[in-house]
Protein backbone atom coordinates (compact mmCIF):
# COMPACT_ATOMS: atom_id res chain seq x y z
CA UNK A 1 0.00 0.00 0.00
CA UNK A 2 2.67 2.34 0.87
CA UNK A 3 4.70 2.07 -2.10
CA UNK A 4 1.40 2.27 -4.15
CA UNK A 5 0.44 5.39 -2.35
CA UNK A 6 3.62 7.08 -3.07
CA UNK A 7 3.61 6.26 -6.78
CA UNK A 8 0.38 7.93 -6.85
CA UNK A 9 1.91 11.24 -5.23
CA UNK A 10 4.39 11.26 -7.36
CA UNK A 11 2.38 10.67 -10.48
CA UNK A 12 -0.44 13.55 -9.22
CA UNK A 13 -3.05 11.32 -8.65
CA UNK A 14 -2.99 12.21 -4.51
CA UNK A 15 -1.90 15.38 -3.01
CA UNK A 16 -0.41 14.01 0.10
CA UNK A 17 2.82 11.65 0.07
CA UNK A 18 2.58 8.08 1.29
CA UNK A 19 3.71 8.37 4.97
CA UNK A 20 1.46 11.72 5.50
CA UNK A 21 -1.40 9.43 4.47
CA UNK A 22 -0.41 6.31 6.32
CA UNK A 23 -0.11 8.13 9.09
CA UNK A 24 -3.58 9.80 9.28
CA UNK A 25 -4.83 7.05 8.80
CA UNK A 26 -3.50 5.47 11.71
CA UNK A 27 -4.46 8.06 13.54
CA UNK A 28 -7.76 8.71 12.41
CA UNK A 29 -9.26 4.96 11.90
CA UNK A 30 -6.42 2.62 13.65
CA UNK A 31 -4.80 1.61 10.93
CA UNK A 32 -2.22 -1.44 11.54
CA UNK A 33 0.48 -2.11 9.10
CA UNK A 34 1.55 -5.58 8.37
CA UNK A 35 5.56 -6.79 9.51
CA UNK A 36 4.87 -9.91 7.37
CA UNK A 37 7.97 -9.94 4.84
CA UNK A 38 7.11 -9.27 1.46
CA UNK A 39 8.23 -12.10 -0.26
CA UNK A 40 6.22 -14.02 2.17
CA UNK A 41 3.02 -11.81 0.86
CA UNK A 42 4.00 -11.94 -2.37
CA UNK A 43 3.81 -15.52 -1.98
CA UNK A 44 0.14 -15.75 -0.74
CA UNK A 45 -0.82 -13.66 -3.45
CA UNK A 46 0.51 -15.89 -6.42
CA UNK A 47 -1.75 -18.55 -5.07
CA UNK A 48 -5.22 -16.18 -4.55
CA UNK A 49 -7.70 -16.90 -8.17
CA UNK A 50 -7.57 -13.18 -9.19
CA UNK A 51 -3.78 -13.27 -9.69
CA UNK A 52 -3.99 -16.13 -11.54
CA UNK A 53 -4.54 -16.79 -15.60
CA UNK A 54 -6.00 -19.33 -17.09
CA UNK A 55 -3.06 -21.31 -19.10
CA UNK A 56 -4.18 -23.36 -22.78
């Protein structure tokens, strides 16, 4: 999410850089970010349906 935020920023698309956001959001609605290692996520993901393809 974070890097995805600040790619936005950068781009235009949100006026506020990543950790400005990430942290209001913390603040405001308790946001929690995850200490999972990415490769570990990235992982998981590979294996959820919508990342997948169907192969013929």
């Amino acid at each position: 999410m974070r890097l995805e935020l600040q790619y936005l920023y950068a781009i235009g698309r949100v006026p506020e850089p990543a950790l400005s956001v990430i942290d209001a959001m913390q603040a405001g609605i308790g946001l929690k970010m995850c200490r999972t290692g990415f490769m570990a996520v990235a992982r998981e993901a590979e294996l959820q349906p919508f990342t997948q393809t169907t192969r013929k």
